[in-house]
N, C-alpha and C. Protein backbone atom coordinates (compact mmCIF):
# COMPACT_ATOMS: atom_id res chain seq x y z
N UNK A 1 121.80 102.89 100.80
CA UNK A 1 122.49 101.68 100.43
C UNK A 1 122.51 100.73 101.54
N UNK A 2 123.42 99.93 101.87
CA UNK A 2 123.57 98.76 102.60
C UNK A 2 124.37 99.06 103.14
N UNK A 3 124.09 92.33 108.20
CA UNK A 3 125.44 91.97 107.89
C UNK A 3 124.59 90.72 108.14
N UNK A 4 124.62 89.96 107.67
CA UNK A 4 123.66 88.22 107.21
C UNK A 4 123.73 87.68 108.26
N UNK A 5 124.63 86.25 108.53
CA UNK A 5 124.66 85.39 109.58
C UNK A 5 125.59 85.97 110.50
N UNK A 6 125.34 86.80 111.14
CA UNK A 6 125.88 87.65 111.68
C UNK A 6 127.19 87.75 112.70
N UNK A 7 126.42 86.10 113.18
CA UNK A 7 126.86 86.04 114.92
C UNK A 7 129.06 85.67 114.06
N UNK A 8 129.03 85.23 113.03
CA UNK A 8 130.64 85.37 113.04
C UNK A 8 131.45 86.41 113.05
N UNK A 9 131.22 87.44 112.48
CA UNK A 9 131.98 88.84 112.31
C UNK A 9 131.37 89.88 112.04
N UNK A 10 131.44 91.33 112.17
CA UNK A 10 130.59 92.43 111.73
C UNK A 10 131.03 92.57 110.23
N UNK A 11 131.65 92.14 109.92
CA UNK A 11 131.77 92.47 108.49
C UNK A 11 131.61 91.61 107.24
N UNK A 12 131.04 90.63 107.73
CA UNK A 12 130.39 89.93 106.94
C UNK A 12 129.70 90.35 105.44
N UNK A 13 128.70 90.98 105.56
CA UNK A 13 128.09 91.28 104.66
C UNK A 13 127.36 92.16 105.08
N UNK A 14 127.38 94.04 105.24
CA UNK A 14 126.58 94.72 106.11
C UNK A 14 124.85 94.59 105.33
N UNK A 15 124.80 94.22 104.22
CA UNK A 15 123.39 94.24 103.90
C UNK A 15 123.11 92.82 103.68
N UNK A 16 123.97 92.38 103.92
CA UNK A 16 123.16 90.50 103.78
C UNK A 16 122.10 90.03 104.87
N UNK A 17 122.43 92.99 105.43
CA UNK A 17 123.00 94.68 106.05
C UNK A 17 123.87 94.83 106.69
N UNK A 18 117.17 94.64 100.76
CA UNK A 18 115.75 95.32 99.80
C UNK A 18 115.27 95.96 100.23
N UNK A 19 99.16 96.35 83.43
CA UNK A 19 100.04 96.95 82.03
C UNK A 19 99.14 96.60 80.90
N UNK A 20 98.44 96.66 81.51
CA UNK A 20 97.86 96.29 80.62
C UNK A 20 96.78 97.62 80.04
N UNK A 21 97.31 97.42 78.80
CA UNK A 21 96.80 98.61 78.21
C UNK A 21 95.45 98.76 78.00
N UNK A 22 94.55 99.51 78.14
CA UNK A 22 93.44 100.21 78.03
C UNK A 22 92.83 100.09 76.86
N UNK A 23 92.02 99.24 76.51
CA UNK A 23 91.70 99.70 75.03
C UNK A 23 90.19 100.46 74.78
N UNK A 24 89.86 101.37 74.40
CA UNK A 24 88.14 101.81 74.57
C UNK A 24 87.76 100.84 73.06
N UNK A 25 86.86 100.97 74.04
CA UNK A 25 85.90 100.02 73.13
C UNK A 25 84.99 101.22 71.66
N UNK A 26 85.22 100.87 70.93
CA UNK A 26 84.40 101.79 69.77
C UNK A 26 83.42 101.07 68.82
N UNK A 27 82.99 101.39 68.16
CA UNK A 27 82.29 100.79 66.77
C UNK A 27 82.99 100.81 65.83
N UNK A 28 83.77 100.26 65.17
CA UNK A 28 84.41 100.51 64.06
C UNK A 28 84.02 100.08 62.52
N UNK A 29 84.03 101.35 61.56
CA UNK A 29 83.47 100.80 60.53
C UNK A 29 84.75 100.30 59.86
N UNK A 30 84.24 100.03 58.50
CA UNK A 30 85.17 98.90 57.56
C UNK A 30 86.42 99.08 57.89
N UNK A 31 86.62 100.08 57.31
CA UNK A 31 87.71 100.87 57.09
C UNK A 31 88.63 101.04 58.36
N UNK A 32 88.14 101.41 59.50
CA UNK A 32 88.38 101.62 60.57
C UNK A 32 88.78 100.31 60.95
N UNK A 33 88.15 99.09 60.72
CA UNK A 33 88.51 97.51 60.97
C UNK A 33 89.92 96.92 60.26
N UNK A 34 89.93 97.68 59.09
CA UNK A 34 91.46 97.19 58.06
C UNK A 34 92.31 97.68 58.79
N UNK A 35 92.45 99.26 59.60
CA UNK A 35 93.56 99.32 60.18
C UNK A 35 93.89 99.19 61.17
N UNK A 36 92.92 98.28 62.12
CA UNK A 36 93.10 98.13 63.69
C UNK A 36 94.19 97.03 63.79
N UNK A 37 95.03 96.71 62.65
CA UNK A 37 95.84 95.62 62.88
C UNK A 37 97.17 96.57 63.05
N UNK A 38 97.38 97.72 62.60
CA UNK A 38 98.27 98.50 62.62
C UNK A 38 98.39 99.49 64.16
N UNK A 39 97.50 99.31 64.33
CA UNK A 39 97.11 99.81 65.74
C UNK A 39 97.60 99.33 67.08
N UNK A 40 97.38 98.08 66.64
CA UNK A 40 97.41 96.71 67.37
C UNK A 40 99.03 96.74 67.95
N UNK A 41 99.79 96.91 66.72
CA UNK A 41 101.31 96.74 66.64
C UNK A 41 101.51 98.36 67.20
N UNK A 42 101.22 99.15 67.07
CA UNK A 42 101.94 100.60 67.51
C UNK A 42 101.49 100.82 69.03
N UNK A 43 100.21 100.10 69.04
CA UNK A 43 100.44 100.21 71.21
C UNK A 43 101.41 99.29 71.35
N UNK A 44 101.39 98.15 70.69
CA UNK A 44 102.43 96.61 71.52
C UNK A 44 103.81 97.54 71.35
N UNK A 45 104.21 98.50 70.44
CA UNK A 45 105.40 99.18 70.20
C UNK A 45 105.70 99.99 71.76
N UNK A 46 104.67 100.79 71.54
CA UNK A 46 104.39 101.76 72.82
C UNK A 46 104.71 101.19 74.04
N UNK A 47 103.83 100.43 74.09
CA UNK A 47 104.36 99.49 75.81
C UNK A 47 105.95 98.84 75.91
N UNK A 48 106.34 98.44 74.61
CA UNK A 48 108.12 97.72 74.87
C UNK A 48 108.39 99.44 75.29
N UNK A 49 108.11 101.02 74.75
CA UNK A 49 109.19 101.83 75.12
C UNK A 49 108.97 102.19 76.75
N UNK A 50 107.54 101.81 77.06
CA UNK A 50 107.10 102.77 78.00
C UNK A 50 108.00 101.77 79.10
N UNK A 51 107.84 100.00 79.22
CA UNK A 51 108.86 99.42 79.56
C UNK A 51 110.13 99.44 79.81
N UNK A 52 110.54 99.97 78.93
CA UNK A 52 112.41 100.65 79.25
C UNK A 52 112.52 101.65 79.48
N UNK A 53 111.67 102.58 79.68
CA UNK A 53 111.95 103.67 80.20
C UNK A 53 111.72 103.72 81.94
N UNK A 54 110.24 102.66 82.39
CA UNK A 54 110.34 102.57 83.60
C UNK A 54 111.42 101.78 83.92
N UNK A 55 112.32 100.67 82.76
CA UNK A 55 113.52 100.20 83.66
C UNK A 55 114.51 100.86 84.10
N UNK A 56 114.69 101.96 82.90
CA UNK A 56 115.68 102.67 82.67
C UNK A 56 115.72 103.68 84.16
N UNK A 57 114.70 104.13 85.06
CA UNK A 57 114.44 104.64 85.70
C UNK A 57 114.97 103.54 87.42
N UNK A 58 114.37 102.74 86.88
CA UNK A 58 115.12 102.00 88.24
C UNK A 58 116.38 101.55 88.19
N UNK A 59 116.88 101.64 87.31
CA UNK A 59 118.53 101.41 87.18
C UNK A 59 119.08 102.56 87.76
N UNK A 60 118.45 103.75 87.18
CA UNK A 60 119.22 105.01 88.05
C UNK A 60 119.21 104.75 89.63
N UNK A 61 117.66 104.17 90.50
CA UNK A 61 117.66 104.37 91.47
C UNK A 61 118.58 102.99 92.32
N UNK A 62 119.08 101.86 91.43
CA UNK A 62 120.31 101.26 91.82
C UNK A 62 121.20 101.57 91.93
N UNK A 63 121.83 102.44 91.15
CA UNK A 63 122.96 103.36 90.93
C UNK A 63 123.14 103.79 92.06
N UNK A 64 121.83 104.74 92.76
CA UNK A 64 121.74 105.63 93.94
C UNK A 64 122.34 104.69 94.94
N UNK A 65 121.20 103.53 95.36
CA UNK A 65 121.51 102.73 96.56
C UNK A 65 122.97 102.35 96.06
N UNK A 66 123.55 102.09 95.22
CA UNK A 66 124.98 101.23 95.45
C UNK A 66 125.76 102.20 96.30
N UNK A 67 125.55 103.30 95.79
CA UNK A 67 126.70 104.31 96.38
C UNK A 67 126.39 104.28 98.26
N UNK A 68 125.47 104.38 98.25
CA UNK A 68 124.77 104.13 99.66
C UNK A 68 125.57 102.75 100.46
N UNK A 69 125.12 101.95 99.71
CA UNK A 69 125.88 100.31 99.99
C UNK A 69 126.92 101.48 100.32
N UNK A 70 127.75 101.45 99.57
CA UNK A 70 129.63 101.65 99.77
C UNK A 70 129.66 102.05 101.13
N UNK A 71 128.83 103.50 101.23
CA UNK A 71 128.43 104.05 102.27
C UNK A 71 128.72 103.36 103.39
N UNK A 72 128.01 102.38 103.76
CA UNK A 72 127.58 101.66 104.89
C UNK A 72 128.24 100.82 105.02
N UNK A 73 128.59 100.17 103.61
CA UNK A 73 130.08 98.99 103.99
C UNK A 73 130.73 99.23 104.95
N UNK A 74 131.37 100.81 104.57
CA UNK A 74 132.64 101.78 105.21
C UNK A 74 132.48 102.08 106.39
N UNK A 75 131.23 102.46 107.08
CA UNK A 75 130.24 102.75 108.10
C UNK A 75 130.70 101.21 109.51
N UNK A 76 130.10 100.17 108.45
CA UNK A 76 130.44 99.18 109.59
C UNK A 76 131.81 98.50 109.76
N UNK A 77 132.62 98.61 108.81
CA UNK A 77 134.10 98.01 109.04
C UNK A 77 134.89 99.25 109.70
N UNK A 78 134.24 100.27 110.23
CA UNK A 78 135.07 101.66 110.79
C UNK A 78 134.05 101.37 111.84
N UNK A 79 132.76 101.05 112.46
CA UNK A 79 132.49 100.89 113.53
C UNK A 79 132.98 99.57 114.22
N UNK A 80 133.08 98.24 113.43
CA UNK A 80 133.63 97.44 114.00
C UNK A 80 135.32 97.33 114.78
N UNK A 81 135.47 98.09 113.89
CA UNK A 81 137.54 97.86 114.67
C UNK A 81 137.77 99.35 115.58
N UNK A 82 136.36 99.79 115.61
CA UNK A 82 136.83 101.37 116.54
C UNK A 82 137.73 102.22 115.83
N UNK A 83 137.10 102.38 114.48
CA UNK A 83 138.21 103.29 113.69
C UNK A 83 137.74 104.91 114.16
N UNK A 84 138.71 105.47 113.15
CA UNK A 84 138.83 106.98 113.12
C UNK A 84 137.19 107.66 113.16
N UNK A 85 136.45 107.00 112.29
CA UNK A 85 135.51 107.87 112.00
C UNK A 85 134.03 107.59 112.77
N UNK A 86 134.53 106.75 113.29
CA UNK A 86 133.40 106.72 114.64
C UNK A 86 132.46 107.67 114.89
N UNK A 87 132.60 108.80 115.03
CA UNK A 87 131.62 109.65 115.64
C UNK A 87 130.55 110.29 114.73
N UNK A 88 131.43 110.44 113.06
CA UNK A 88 130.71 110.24 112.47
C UNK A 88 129.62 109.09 112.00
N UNK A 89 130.06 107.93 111.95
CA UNK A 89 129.29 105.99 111.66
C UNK A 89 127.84 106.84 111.98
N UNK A 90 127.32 106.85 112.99
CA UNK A 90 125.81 107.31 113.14
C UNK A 90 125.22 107.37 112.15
N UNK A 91 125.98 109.08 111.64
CA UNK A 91 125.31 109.58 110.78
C UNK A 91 125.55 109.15 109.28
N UNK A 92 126.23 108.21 109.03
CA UNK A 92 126.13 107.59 107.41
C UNK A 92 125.23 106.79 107.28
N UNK A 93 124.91 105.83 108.51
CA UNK A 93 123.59 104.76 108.65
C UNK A 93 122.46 105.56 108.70
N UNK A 94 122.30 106.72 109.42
CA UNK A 94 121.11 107.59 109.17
C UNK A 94 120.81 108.31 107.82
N UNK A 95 122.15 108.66 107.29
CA UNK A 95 121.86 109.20 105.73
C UNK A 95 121.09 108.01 104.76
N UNK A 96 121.75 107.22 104.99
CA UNK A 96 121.30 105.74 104.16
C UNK A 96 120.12 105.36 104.20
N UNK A 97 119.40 105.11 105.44
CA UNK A 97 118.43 105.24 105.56
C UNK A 97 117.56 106.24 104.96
N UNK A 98 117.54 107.27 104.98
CA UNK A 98 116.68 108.07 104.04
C UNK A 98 116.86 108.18 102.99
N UNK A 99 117.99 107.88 102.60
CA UNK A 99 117.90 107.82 100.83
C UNK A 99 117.25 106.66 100.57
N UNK A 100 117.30 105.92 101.04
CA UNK A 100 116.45 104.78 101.19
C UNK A 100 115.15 104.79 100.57
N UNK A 101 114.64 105.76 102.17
CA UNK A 101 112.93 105.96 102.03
C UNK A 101 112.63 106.85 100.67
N UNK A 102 113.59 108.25 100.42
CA UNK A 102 113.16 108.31 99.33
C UNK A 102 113.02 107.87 97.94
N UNK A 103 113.98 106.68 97.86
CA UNK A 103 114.26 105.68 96.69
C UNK A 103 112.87 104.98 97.04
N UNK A 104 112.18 104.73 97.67
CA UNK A 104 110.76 103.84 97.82
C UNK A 104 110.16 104.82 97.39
N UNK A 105 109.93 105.98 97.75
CA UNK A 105 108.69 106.68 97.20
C UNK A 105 108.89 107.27 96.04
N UNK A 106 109.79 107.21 95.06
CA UNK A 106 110.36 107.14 93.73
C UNK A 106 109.65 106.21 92.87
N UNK A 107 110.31 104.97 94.05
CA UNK A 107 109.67 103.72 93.20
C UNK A 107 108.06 103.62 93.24
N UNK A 108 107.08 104.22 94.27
CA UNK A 108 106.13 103.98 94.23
C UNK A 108 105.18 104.66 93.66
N UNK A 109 105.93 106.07 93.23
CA UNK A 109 105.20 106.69 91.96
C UNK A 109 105.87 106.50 90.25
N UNK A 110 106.69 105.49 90.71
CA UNK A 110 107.35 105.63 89.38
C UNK A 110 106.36 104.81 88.21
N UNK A 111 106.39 106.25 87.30
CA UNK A 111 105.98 106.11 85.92
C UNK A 111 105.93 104.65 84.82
N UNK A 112 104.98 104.11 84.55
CA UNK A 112 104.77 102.96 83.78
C UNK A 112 105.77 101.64 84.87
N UNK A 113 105.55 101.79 86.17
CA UNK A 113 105.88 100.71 87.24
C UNK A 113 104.78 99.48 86.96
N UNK A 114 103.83 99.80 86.43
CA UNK A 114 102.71 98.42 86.43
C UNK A 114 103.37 97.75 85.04
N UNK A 115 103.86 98.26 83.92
CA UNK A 115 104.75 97.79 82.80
C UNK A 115 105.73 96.85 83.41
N UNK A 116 106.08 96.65 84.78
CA UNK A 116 107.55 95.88 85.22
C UNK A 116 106.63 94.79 85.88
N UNK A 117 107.14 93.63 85.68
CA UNK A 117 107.28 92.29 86.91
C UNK A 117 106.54 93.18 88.01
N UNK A 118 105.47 92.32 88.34
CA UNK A 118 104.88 92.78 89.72
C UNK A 118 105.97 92.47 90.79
N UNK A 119 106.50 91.23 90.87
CA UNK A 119 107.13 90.85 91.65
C UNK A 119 108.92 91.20 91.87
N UNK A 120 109.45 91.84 90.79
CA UNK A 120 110.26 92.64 91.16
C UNK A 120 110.12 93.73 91.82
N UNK A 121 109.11 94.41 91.26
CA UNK A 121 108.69 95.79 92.07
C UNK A 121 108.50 95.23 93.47
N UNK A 122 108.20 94.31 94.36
CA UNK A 122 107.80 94.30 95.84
C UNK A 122 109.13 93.30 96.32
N UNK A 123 109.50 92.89 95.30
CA UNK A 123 111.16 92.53 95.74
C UNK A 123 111.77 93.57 96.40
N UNK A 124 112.11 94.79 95.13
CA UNK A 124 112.96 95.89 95.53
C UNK A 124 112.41 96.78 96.46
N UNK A 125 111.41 96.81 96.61
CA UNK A 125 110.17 97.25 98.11
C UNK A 125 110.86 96.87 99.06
N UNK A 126 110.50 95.58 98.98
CA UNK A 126 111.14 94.64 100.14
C UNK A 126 112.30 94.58 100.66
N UNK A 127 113.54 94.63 99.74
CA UNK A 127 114.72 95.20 99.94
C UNK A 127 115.26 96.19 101.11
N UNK A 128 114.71 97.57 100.08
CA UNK A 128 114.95 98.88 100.39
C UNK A 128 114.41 99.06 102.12
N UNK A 129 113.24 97.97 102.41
CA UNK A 129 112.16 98.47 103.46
C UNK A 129 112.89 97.52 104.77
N UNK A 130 113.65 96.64 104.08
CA UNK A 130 114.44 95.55 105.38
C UNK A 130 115.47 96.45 106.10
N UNK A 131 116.28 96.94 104.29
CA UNK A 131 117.62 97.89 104.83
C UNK A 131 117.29 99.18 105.63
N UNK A 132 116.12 99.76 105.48
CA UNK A 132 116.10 100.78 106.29
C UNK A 132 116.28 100.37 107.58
N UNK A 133 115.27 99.25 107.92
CA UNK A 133 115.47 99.11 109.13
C UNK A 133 116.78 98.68 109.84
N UNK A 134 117.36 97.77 109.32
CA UNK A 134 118.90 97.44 109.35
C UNK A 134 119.69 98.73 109.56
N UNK A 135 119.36 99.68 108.40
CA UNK A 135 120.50 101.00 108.77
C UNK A 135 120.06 101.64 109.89
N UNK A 136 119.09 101.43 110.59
CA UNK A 136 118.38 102.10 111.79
C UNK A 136 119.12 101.50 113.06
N UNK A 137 119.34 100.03 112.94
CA UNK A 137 119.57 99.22 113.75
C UNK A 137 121.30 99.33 114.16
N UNK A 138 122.02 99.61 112.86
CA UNK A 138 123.08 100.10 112.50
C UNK A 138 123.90 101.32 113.22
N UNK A 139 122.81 102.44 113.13
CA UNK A 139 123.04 103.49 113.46
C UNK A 139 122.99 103.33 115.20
N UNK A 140 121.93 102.80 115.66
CA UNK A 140 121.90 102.62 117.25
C UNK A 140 123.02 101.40 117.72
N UNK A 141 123.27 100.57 116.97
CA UNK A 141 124.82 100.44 117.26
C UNK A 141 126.08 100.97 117.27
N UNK A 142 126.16 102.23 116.49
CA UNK A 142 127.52 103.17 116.49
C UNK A 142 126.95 103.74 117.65
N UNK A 143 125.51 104.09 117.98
CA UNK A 143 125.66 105.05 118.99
C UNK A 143 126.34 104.76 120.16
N UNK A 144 125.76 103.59 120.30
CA UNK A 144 126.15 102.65 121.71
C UNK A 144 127.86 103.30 121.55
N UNK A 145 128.36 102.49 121.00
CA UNK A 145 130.00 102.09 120.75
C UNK A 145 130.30 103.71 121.03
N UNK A 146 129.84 104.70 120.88
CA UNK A 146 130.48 106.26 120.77
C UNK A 146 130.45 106.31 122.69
N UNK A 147 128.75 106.05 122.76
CA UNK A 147 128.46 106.39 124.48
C UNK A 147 128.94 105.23 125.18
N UNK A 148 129.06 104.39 124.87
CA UNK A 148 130.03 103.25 126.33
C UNK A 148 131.06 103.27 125.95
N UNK A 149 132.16 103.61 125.02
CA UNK A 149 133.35 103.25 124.86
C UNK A 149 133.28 102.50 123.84
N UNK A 150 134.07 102.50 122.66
CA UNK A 150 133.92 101.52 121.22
C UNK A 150 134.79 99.78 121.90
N UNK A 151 134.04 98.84 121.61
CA UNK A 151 134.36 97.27 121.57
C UNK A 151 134.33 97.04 120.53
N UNK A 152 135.60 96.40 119.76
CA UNK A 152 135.99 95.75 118.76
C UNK A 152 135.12 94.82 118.69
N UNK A 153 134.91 94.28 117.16
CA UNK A 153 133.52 93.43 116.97
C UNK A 153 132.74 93.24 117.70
N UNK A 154 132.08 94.53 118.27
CA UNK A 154 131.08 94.07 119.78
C UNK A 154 129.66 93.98 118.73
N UNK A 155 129.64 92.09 118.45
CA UNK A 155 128.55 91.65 118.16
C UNK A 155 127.74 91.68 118.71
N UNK A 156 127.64 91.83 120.16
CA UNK A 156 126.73 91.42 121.10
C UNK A 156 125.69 92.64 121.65
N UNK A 157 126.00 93.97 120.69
CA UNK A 157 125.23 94.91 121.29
C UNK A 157 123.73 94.78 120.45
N UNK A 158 122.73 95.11 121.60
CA UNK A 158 121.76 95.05 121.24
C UNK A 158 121.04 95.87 120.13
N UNK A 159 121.68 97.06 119.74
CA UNK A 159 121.40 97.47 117.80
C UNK A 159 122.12 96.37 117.19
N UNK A 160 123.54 96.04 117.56
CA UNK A 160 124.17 95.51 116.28
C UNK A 160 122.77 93.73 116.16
N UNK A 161 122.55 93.01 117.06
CA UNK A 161 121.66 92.21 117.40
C UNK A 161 120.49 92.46 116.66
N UNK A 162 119.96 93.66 116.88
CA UNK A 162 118.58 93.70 116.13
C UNK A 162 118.71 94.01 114.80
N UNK A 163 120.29 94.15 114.06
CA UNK A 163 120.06 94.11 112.88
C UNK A 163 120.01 93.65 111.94
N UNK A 164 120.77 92.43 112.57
CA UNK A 164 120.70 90.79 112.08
C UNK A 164 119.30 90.30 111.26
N UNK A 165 118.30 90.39 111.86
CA UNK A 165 117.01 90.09 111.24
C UNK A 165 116.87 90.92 109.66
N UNK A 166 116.77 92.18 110.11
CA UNK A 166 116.36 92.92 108.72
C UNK A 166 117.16 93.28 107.57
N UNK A 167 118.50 92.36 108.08
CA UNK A 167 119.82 92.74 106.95
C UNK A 167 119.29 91.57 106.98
N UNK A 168 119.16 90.20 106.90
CA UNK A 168 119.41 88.90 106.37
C UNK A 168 117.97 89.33 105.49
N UNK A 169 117.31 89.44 105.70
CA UNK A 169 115.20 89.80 104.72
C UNK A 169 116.01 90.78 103.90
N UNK A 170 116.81 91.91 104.35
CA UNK A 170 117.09 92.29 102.88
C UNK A 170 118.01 91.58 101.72
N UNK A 171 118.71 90.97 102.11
CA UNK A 171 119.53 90.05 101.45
C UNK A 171 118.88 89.12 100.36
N UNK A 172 118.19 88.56 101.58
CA UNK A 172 116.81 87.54 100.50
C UNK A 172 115.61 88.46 99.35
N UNK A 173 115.59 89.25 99.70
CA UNK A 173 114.64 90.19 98.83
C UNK A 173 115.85 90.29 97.80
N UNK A 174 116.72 90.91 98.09
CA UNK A 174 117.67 91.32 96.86
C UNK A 174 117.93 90.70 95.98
N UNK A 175 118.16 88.71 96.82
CA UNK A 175 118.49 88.05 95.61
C UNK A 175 117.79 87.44 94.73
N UNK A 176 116.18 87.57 95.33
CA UNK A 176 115.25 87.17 94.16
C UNK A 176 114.73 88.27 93.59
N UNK A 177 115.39 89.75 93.65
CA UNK A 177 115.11 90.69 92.79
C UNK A 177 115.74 90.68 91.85
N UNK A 178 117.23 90.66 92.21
CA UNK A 178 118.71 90.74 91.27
C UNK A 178 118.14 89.40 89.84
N UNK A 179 117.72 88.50 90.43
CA UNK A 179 117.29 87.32 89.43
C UNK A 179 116.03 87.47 88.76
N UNK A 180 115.41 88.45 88.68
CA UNK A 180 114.50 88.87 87.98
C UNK A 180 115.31 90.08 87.24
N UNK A 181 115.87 90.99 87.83
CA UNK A 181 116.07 92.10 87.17
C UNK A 181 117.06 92.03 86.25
N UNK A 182 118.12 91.17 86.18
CA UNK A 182 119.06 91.05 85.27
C UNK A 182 119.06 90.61 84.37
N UNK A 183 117.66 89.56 84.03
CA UNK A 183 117.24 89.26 82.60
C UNK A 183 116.31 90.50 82.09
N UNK A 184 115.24 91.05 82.49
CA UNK A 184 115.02 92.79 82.42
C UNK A 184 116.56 93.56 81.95
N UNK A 185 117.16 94.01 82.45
CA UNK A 185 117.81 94.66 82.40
C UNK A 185 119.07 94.17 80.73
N UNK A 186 118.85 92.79 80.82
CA UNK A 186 119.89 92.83 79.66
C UNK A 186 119.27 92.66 78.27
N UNK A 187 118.10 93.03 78.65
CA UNK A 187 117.12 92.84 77.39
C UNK A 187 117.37 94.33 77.11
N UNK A 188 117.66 95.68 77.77
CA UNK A 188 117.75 96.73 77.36
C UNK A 188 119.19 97.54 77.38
N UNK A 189 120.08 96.65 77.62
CA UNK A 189 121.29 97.14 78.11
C UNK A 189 121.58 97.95 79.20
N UNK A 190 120.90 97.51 79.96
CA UNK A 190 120.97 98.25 81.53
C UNK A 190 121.69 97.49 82.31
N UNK A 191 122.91 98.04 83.52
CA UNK A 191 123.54 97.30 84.19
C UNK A 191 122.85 96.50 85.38
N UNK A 192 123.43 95.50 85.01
CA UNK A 192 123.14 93.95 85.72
C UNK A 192 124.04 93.85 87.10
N UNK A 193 123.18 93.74 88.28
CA UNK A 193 123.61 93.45 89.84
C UNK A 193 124.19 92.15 90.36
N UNK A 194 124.91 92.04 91.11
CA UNK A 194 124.70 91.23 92.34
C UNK A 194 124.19 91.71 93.25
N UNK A 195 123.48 90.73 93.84
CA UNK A 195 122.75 91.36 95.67
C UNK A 195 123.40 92.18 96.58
N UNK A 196 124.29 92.09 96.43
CA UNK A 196 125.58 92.60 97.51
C UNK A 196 125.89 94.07 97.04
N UNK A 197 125.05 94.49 95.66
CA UNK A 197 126.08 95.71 95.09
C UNK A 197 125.00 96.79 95.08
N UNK A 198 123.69 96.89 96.02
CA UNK A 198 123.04 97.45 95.96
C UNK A 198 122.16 97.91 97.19
């Protein structure tokens, strides 16, 4: 799961810290010609299911990252004020991160994926591939704060610094994914995002 313009507060926004069917060719006699109109309609059928089922599939793997988000929300408003759970922070930005990577390689074998928006698919690529790095960047900022002593909003450390870049690219990926995916998604009754919730 999942801080934008950074330089005001750490808690900004930790992730602000992202078919065509085959036809063989045949000879067809008469007969075979009267019913290729029926044909016609039961692939166009086929592709709307094979369609919601690959959506239906990336909705689950939103589901995943949100919980992740929460994750990391919690991660940086407990590394920023030098809370309790400090010593753990590391390791939630490191978990995140790999759920991450394996939510990409989900997505990159996922089943009837050429059925979806090309350009959602390298949205949510894009996303997932900013935040990793962000939660990387993340994580070497709790470290700091554990090994020098924790500084309250210490914006100025050089993880929290380098994560600025790849949380703001994921932000932007998200929100021209979220705006593709939520007209997708309400065409099948699948839950609909904000950028922020994923």
């Amino acid at each position: 799961m999942v801080v934008g313009a950074a330089a005001a507060a750490v808690v900004l926004h930790p992730f602000s810290h992202h078919q065509t069917l085959a036809s063989a060719a045949s000879t067809l006699t008469p007969s075979a010609s009267r019913s290729a109109p029926g044909k016609a309609t039961e692939s166009a059928t086929d592709t709307a299911v094979t369609e919601q089922r690959a959506a239906t599939s990336v909705a689950g793997m939103l589901a995943r990252s949100g919980s992740d988000r929460t994750a990391i929300v919690n991660a940086v408003s407990d590394v920023s004020r030098c809370g309790p759970d400090l010593a753990a922070d590391p390791a939630v930005f490191e978990q995140a991160a790999s759920s991450r990577r394996s939510l990409l390689g989900s997505l990159a074998s996922l089943p009837g994926r050429d059925l979806l928006p090309a350009a959602l698919i390298t949205d949510l690529t894009d996303a997932w591939q900013a935040s990793i790095a962000a939660d990387d960047d993340f994580a070497r900022w709790a470290d700091d704060e554990i090994a020098k002593g924790c500084v309250v909003n210490d914006t100025r450390d050089p993880g929290y610094q380098a994560a600025t870049t790849p949380d703001n690219e994921a932000t932007a990926a998200k929100q021209a994914f979220v705006a593709q995916w939520n007209r997708l998604a309400a065409g099948y009754g699948l839950t609909q995002y904000q950028w922020n919730q994923f």
